[in-house]
C-alpha atoms as a PDB file:
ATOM      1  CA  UNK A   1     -29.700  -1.729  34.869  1.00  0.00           C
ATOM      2  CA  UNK A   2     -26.829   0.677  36.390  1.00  0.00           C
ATOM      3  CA  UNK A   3     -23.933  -1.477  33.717  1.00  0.00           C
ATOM      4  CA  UNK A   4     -27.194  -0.932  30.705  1.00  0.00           C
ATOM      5  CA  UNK A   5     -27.216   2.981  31.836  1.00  0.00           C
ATOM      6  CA  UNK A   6     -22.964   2.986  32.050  1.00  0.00           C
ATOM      7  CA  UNK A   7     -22.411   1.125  28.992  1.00  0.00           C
ATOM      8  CA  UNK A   8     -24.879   3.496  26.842  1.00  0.00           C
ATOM      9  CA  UNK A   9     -23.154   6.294  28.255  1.00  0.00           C
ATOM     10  CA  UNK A  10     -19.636   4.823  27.211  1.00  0.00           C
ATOM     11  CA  UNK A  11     -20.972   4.391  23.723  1.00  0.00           C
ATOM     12  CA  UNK A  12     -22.576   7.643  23.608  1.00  0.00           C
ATOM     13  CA  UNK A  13     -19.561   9.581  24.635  1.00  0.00           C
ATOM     14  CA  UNK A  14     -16.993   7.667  22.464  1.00  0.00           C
ATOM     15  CA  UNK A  15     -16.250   9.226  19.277  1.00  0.00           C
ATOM     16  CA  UNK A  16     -17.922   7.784  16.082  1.00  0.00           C
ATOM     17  CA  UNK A  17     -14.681   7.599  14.025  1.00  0.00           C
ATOM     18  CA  UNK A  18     -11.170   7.592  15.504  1.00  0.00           C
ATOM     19  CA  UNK A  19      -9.464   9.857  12.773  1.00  0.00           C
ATOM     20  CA  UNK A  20      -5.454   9.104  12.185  1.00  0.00           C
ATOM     21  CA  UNK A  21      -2.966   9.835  10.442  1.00  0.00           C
ATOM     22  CA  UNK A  22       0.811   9.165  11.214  1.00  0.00           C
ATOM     23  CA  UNK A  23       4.187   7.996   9.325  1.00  0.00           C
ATOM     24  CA  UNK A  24       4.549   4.792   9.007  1.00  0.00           C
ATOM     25  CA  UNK A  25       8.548   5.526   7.264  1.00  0.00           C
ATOM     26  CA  UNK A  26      10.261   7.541   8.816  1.00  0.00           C
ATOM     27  CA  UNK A  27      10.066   6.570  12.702  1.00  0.00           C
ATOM     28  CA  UNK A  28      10.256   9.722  15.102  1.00  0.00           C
ATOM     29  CA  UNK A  29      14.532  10.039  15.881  1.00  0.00           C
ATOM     30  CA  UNK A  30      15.579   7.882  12.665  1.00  0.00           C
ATOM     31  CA  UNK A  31      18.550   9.438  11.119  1.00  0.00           C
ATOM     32  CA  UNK A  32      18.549   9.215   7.415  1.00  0.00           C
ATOM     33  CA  UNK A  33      19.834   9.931   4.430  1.00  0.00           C
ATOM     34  CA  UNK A  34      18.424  11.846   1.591  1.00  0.00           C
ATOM     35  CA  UNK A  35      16.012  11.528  -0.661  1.00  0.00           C
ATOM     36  CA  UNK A  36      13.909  10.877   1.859  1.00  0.00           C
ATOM     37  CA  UNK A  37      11.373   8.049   1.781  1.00  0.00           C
ATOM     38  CA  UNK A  38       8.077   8.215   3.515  1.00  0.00           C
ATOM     39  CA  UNK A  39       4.876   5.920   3.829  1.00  0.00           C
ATOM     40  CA  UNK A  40       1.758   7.587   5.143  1.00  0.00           C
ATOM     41  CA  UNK A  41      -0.769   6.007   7.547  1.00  0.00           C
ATOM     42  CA  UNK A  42      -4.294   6.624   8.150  1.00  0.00           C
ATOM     43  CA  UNK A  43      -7.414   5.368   9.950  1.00  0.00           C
ATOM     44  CA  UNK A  44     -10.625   6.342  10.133  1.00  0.00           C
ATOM     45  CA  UNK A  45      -9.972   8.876   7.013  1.00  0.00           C
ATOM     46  CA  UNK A  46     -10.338   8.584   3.125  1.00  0.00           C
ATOM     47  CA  UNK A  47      -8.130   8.842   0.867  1.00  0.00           C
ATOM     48  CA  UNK A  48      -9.108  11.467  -2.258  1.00  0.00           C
ATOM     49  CA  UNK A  49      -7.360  13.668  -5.021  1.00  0.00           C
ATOM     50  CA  UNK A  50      -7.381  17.310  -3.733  1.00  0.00           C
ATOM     51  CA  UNK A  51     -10.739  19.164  -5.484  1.00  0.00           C
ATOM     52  CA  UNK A  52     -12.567  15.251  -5.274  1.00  0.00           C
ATOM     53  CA  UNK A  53     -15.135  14.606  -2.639  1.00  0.00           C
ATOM     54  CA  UNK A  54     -15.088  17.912  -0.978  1.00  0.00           C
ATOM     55  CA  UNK A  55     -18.705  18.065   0.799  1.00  0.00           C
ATOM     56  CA  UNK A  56     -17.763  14.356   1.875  1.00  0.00           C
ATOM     57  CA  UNK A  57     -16.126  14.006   5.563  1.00  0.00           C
ATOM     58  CA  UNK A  58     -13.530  12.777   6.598  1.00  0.00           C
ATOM     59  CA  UNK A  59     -11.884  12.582   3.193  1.00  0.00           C
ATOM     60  CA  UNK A  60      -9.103  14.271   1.957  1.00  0.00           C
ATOM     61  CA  UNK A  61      -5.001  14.098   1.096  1.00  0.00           C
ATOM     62  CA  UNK A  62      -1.855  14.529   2.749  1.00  0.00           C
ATOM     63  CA  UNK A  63       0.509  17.371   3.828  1.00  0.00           C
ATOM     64  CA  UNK A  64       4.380  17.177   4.636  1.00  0.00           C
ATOM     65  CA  UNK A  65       5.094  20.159   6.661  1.00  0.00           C
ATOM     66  CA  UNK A  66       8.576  20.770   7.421  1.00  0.00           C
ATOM     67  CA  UNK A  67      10.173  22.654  10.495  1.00  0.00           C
ATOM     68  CA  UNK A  68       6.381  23.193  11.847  1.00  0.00           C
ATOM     69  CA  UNK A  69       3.885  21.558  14.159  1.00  0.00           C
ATOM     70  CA  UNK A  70       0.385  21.048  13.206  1.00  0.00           C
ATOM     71  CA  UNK A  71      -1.481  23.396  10.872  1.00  0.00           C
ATOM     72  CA  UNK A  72      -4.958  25.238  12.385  1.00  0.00           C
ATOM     73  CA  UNK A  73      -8.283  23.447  11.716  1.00  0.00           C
ATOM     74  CA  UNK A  74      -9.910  24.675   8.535  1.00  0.00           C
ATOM     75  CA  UNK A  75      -7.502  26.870   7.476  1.00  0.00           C
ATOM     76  CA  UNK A  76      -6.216  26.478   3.899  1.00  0.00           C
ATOM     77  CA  UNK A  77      -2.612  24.845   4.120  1.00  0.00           C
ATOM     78  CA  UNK A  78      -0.618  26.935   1.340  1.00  0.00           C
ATOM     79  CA  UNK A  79       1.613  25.744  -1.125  1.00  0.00           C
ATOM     80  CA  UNK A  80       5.146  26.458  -0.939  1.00  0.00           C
ATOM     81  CA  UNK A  81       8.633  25.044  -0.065  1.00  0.00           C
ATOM     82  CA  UNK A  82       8.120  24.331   3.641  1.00  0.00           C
ATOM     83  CA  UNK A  83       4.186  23.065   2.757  1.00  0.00           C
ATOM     84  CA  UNK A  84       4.383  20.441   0.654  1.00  0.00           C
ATOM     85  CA  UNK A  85       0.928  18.677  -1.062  1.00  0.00           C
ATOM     86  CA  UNK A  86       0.093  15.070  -2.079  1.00  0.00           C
ATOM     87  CA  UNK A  87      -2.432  16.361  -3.850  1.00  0.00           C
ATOM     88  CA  UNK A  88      -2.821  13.448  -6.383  1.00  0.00           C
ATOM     89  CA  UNK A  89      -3.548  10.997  -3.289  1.00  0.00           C
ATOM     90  CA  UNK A  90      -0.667   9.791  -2.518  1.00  0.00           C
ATOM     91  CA  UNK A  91       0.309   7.168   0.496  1.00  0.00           C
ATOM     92  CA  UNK A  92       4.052   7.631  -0.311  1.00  0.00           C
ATOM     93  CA  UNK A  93       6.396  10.197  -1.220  1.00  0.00           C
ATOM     94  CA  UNK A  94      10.217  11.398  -1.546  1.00  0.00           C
ATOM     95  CA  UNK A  95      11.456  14.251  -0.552  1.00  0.00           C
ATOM     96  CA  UNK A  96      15.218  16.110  -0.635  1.00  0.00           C
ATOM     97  CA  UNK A  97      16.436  17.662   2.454  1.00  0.00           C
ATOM     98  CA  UNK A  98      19.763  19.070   3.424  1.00  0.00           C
ATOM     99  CA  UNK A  99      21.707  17.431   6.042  1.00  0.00           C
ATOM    100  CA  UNK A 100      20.424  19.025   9.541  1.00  0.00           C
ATOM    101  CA  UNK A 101      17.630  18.194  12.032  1.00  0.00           C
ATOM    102  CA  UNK A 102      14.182  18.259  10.977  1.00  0.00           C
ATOM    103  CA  UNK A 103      10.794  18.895  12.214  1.00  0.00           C
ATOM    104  CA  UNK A 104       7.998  17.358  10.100  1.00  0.00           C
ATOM    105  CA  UNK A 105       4.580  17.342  10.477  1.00  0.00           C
ATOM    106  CA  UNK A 106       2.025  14.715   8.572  1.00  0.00           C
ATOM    107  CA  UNK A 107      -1.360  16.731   7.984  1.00  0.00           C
ATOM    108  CA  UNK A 108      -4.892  15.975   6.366  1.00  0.00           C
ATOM    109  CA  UNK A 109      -6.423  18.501   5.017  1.00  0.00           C
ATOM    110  CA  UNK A 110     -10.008  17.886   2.913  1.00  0.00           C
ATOM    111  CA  UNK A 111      -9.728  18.499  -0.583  1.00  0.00           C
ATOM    112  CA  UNK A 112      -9.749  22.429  -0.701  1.00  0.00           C
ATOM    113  CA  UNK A 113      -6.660  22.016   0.898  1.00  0.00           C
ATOM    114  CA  UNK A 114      -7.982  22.899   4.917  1.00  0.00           C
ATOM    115  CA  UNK A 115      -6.904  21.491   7.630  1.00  0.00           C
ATOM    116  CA  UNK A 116      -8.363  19.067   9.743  1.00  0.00           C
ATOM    117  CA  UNK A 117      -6.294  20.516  12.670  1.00  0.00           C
ATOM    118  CA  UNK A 118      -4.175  18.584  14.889  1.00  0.00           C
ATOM    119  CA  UNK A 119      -6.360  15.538  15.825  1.00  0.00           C
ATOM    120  CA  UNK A 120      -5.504  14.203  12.466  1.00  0.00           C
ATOM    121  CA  UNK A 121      -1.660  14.823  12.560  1.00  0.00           C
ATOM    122  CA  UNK A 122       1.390  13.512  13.489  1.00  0.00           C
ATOM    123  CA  UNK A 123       4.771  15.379  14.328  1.00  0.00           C
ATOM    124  CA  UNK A 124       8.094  13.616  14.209  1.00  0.00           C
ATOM    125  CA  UNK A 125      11.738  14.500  14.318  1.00  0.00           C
ATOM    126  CA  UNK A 126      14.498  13.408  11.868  1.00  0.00           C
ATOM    127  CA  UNK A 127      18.181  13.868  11.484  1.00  0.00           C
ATOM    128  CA  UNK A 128      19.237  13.898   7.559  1.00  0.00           C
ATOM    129  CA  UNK A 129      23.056  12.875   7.566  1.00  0.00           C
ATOM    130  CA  UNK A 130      25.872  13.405   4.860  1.00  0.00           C
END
């Protein structure tokens, strides 16, 4: 009976969907060279067009956001050069960067463009050579 009660309360506590996002290219501390070429990651998360699917959880499109950490939960990520949207969907992208270090954040954001927060990011580091 006491492993029945434990076990329920395990299950009960555990989250219902582990929700993930993370590069897959580039790893955190790979030096590169530009264009860059990433491949996004997810779990527990769907996929969608920004403006599709936006009463449905959980789905939604990815963000690159460059020399910043994760963006606040619900807030609308904006678009400009350091915010960049894969609005169409998209599971890869390439981007131009100068040579220098490099802080980029992966974020999901549902298809109005807010954020999921940082649960369901990733931040890495990169070094862009010559």
């Amino acid at each position: 009976m006491k492993r029945s009660i434990f076990a329920l309360t395990l299950l009960l506590s555990a989250p219902a969907f582990a929700h993930k996002v993370f590069f897959i290219e580039p790893k955190d501390g790979a030096v590169v060279t530009s264009p860059v070429h990433f491949k996004f990651g997810f779990e527990g998360v769907k996929v969608r067009p920004a403006g599709t699917d936006i009463n449905v959880r959980d789905a939604g499109h990815f963000h690159i956001l460059i020399n910043q950490g994760p963006y606040p939960k619900a807030k609308v990520i904006p678009k400009d050069a350091t915010h960049i949207h894969y609005g169409k969907g998209q599971t890869e992208a390439t981007l131009n960067l100068k040579p220098g270090k490099y802080t980029l954040t992966l974020q999901f954001a549902d298809g109005l463009h807010r954020s999921y927060g940082k649960h369901v990011s990733q931040t890495i580091h990169i070094t862009v050579k010559k």
